[in-house]
N, C-alpha and C. Protein backbone atom coordinates (compact mmCIF):
# COMPACT_ATOMS: atom_id res chain seq x y z
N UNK A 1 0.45 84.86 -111.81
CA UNK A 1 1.51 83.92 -112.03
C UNK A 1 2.09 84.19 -113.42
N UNK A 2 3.39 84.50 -113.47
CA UNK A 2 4.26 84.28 -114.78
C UNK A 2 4.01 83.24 -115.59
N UNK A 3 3.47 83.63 -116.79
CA UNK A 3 3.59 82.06 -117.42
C UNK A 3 4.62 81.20 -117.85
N UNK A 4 6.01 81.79 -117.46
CA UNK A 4 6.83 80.69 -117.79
C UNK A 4 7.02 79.89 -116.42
N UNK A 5 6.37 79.96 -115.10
CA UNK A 5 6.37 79.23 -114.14
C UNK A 5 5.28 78.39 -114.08
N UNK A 6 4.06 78.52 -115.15
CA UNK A 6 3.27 77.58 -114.72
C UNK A 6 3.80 76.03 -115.01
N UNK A 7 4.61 75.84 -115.92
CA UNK A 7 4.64 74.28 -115.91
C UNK A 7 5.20 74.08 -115.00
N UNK A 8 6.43 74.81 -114.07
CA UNK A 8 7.19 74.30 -113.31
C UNK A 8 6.20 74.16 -111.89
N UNK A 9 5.08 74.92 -111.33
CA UNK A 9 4.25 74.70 -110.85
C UNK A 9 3.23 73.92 -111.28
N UNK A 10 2.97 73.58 -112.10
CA UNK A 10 2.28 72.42 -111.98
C UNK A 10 2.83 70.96 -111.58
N UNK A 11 4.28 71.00 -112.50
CA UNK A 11 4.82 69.74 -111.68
C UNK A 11 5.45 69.49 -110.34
N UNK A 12 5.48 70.55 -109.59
CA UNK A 12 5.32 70.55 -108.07
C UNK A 12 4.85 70.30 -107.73
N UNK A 13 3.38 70.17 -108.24
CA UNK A 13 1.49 70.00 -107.16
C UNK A 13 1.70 68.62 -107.75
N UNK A 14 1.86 68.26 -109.08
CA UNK A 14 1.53 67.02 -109.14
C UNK A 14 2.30 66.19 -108.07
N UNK A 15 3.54 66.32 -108.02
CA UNK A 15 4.43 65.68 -106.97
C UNK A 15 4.10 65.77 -105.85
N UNK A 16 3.33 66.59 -105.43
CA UNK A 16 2.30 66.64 -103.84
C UNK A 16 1.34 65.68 -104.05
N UNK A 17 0.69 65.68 -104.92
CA UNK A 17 -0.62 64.97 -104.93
C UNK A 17 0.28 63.25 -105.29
N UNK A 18 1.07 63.18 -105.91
CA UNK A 18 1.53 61.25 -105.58
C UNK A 18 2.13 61.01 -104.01
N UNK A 19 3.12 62.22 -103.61
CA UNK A 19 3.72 62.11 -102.21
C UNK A 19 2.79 62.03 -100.81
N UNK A 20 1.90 63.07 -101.08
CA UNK A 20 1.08 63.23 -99.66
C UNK A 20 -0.11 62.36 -100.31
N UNK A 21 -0.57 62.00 -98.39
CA UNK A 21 -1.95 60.96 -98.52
C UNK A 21 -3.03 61.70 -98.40
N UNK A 22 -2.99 63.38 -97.70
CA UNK A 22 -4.07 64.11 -97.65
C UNK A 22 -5.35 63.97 -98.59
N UNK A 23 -5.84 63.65 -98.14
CA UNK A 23 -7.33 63.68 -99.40
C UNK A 23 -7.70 65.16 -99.57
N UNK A 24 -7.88 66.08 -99.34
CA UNK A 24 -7.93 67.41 -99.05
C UNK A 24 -7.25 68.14 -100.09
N UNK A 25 -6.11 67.87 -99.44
CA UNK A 25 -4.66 68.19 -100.06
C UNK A 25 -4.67 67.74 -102.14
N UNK A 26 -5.36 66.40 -102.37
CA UNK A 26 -5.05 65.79 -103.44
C UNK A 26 -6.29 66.45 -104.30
N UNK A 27 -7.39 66.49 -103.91
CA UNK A 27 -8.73 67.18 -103.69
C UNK A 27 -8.35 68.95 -104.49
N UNK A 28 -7.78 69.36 -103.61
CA UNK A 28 -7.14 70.91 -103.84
C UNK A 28 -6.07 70.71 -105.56
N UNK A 29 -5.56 69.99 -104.90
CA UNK A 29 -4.46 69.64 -106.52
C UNK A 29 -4.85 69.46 -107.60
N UNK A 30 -5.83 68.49 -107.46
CA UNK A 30 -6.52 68.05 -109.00
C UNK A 30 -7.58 68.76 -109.41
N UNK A 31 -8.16 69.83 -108.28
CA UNK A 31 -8.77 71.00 -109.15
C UNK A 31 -8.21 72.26 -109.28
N UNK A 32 -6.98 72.39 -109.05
CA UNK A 32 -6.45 73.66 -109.32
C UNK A 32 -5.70 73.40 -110.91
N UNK A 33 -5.45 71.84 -111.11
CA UNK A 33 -5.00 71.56 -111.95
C UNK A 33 -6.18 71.66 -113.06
N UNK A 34 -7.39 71.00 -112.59
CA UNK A 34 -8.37 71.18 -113.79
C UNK A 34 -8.81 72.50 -114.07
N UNK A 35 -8.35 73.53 -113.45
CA UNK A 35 -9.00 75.02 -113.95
C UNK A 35 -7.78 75.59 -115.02
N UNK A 36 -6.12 75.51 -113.81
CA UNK A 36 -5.22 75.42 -115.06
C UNK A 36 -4.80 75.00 -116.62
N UNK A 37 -5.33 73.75 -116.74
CA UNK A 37 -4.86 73.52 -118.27
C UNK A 37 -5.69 73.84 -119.31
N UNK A 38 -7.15 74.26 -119.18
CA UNK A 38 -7.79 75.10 -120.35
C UNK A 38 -7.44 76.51 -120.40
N UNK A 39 -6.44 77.28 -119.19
CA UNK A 39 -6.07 78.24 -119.20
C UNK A 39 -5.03 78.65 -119.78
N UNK A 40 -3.71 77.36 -119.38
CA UNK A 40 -2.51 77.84 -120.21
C UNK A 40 -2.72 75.88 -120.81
N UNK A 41 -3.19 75.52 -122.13
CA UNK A 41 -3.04 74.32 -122.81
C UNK A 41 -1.67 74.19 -123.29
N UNK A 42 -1.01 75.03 -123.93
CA UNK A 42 0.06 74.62 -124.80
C UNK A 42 1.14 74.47 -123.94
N UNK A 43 1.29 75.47 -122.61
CA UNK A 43 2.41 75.43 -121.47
C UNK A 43 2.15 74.03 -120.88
N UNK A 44 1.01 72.92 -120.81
CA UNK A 44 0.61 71.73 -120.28
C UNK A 44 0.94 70.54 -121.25
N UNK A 45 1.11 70.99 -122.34
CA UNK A 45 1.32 69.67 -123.52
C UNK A 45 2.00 68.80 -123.37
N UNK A 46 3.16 69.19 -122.65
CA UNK A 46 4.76 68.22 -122.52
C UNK A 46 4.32 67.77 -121.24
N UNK A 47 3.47 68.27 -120.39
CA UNK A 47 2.66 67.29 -119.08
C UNK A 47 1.70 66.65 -119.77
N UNK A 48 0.97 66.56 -120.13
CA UNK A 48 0.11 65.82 -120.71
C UNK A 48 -0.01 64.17 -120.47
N UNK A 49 1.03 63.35 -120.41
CA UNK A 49 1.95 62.00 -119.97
C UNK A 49 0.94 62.08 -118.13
N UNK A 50 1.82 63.06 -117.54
CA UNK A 50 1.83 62.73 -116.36
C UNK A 50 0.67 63.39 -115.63
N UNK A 51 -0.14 63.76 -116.32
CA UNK A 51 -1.48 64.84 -115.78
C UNK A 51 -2.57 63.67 -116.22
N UNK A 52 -2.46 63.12 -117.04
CA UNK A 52 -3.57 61.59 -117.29
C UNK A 52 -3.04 60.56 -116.55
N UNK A 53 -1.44 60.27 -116.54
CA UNK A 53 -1.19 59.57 -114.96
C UNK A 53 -1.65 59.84 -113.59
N UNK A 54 -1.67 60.64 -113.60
CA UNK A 54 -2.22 61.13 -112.30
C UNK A 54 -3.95 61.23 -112.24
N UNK A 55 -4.66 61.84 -112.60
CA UNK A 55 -5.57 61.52 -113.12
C UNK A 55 -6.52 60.33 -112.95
N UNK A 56 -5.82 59.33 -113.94
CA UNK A 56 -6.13 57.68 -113.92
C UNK A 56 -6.36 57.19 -112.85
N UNK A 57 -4.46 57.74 -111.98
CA UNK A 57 -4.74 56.67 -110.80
C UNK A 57 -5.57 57.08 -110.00
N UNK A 58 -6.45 57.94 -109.66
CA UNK A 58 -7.64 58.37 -108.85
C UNK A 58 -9.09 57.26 -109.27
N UNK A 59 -8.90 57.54 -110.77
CA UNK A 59 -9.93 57.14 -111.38
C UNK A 59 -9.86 55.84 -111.45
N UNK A 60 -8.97 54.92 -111.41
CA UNK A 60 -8.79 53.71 -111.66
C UNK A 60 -9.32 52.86 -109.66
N UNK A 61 -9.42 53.58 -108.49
CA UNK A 61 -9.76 53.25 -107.38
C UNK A 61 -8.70 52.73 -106.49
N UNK A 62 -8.89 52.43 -105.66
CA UNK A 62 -8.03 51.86 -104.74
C UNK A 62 -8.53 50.78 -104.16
N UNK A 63 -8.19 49.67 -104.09
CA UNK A 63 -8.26 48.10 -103.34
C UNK A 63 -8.12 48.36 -101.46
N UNK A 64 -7.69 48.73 -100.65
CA UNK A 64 -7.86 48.78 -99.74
C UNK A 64 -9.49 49.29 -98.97
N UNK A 65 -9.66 50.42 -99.93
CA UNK A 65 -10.88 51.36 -99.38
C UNK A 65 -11.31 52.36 -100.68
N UNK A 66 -12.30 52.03 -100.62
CA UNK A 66 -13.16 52.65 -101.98
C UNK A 66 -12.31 54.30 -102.16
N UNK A 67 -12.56 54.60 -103.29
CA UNK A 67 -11.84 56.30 -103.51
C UNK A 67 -12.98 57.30 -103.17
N UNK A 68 -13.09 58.53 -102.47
CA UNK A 68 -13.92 59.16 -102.15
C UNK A 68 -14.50 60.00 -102.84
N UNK A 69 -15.56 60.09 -102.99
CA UNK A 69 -16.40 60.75 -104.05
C UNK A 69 -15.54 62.41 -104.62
N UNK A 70 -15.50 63.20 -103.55
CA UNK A 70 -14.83 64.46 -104.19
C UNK A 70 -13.59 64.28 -104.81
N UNK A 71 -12.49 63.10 -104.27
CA UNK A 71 -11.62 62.81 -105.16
C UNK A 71 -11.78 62.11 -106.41
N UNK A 72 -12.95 61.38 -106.59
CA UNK A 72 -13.18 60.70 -107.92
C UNK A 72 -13.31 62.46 -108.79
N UNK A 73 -14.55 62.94 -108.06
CA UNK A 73 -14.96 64.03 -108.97
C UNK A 73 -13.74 65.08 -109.24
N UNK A 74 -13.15 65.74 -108.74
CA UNK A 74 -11.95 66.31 -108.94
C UNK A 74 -11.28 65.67 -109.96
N UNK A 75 -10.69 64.28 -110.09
CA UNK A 75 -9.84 63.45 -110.69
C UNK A 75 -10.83 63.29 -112.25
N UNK A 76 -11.87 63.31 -112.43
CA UNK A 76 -12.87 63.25 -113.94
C UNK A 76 -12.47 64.81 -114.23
N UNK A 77 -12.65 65.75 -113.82
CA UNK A 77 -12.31 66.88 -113.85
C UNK A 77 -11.29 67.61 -114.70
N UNK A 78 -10.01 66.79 -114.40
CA UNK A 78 -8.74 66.75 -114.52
C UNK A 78 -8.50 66.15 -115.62
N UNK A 79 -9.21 64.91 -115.66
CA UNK A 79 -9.07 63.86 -116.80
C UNK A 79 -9.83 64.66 -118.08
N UNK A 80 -11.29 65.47 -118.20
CA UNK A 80 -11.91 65.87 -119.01
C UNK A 80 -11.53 67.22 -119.43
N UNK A 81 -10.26 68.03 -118.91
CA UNK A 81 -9.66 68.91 -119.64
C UNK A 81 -8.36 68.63 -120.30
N UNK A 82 -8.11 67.63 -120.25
CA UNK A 82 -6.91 67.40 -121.15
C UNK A 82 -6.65 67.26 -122.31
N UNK A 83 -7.81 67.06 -123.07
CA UNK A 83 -8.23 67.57 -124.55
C UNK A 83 -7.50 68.67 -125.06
N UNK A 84 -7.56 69.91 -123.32
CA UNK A 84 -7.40 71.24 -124.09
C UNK A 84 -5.73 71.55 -124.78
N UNK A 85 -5.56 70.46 -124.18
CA UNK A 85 -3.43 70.10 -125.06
C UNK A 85 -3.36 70.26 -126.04
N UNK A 86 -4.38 69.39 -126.53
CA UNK A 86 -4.04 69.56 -127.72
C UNK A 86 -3.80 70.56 -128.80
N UNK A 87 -4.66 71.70 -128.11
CA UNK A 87 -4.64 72.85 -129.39
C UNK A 87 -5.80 72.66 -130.16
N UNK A 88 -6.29 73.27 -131.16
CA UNK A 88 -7.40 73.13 -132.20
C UNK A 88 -7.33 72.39 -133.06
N UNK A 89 -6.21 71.61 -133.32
CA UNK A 89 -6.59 70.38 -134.14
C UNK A 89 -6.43 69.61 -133.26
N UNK A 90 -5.63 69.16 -132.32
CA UNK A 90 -5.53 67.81 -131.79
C UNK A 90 -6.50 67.64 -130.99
N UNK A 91 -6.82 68.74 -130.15
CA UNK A 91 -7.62 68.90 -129.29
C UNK A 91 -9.15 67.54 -129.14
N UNK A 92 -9.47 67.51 -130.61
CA UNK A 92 -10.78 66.81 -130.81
C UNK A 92 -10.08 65.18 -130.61
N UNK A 93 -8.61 64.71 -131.33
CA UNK A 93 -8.75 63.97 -131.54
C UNK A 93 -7.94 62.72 -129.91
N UNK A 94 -7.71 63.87 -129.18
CA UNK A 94 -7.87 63.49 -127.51
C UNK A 94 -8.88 63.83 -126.90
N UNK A 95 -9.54 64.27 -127.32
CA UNK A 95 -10.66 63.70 -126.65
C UNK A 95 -11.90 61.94 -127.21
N UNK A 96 -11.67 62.36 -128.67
CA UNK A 96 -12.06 60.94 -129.21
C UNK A 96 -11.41 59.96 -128.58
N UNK A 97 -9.84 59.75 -128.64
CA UNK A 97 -8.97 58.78 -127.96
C UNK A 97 -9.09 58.66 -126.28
N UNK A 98 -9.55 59.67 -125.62
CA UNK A 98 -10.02 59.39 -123.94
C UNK A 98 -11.04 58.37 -124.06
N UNK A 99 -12.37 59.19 -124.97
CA UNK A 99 -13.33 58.34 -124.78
C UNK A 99 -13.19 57.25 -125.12
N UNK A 100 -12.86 56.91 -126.52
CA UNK A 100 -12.38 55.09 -126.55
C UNK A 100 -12.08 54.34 -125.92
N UNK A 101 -10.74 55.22 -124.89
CA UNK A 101 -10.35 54.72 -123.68
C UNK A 101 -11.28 54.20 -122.56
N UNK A 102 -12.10 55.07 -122.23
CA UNK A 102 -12.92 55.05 -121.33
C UNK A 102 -14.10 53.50 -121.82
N UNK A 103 -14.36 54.18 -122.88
CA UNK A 103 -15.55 52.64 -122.93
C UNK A 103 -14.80 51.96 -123.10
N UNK A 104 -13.40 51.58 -123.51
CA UNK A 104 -12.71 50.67 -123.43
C UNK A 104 -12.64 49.67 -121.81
N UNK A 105 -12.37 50.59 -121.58
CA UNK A 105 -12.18 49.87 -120.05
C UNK A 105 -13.38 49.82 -119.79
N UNK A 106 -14.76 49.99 -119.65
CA UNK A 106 -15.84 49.93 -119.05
C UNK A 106 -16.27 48.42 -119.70
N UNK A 107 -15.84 48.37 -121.19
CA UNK A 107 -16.19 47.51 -121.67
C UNK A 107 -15.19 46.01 -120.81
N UNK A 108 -13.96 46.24 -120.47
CA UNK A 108 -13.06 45.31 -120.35
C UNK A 108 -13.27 44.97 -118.76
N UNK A 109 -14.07 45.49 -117.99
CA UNK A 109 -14.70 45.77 -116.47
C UNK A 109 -15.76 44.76 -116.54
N UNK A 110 -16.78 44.98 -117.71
CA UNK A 110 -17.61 44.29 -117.68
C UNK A 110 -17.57 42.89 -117.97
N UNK A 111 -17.01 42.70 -119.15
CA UNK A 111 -16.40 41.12 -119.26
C UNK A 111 -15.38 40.55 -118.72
N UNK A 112 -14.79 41.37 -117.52
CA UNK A 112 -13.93 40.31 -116.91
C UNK A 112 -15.48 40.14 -115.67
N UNK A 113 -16.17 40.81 -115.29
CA UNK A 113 -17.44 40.32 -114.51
C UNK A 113 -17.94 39.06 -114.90
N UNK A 114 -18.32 39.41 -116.23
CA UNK A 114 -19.04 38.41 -116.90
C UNK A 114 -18.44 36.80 -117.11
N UNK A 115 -17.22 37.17 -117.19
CA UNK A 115 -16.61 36.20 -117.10
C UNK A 115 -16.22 35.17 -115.88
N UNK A 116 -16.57 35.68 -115.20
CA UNK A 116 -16.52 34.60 -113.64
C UNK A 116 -17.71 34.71 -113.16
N UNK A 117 -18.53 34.58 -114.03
CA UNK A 117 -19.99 33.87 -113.79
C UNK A 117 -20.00 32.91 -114.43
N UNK A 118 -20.36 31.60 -113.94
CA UNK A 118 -20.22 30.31 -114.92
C UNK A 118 -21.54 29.72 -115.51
N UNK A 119 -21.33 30.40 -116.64
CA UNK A 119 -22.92 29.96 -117.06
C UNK A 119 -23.14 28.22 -117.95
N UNK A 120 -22.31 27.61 -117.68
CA UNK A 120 -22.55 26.17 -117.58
C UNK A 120 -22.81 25.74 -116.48
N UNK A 121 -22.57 25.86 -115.79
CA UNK A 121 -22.95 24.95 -114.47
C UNK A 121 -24.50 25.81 -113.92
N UNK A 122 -24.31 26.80 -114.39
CA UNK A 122 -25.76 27.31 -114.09
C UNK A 122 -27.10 26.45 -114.89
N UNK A 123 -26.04 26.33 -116.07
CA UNK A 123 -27.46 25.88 -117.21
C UNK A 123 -27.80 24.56 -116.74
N UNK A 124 -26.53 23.89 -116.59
CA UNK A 124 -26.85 22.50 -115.82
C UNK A 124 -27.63 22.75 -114.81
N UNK A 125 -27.36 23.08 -114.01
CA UNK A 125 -28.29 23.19 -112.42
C UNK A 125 -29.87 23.38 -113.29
N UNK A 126 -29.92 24.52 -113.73
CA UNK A 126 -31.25 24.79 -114.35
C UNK A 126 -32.11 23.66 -114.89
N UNK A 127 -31.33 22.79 -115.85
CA UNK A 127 -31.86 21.90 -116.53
C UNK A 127 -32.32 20.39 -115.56
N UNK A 128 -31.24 20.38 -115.05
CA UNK A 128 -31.46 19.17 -113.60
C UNK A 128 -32.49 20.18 -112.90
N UNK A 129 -33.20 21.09 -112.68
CA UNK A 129 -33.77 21.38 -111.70
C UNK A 129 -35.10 22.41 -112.69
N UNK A 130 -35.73 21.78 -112.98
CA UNK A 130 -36.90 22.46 -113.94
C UNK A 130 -37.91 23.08 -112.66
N UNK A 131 -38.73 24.23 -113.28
CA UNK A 131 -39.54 24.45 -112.49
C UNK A 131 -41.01 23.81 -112.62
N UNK A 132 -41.21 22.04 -113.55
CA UNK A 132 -41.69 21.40 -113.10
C UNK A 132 -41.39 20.35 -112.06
N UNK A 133 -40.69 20.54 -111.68
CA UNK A 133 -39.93 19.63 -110.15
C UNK A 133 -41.01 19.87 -109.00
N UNK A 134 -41.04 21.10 -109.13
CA UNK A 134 -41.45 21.66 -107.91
C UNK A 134 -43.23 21.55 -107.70
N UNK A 135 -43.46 21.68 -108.67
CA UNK A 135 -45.25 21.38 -108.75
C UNK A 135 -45.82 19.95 -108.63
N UNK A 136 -46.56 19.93 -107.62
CA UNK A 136 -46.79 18.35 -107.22
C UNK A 136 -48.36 18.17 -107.70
């Protein structure tokens, strides 16, 4: 492949992988994409936007029906070479900013959990209901 066609091929596949529902198909995309951008990084930079869009929305799941394992894995894939944009200086400091990202949201996953557990009415129940109640 010419390298002045890879960006324009890459944003073709990406546009396959939002258009078609193929899992296969999306599967194929997001790892041809993750072998591509540590290959040509600097031709990927000005994608960069829409290659973590894409990306995300794999990673972020779907509400109808769980996301399928080879597409999660493909889609981390994708997401964990995009560092290589950056070049040798930036490079480190997208990947610091993914990960933030990442425990960010893991962190913001967990306390919206935590948060619709009601731990007053639990404590109440608890306290109205000692486990000397029960011993006769």
């Amino acid at each position: 492949m010419a390298t002045p066609n890879v960006p324009k091929f890459t944003t073709v596949i990406i546009g396959l992988a939002e258009k078609h529902e193929d899992e296969d198909l999306r599967v194929l995309v997001l790892e041809t994409l993750a072998r591509l951008v540590p290959l040509y990084p600097t031709l990927h930079r000005s994608l960069y936007a829409a290659l973590s869009t894409l990306s995300l929305r794999f990673l972020s799941g779907s509400s109808p029906a769980p996301t399928s394992a080879a597409l999660l894995q493909a889609a981390s894939h994708l997401y964990t070479s995009l560092h290589c944009t950056g070049g040798k200086v930036g490079a480190a400091n997208l990947w610091r900013k993914s990960t933030e990202e990442t425990v960010a949201f893991g962190w913001n996953a967990f306390l919206a959990l935590r948060s619709t557990f009601e731990t007053e009415s639990l404590l109440s129940m608890l306290l109205n209901h000692s486990a000397f109640d029960h011993v006769a």
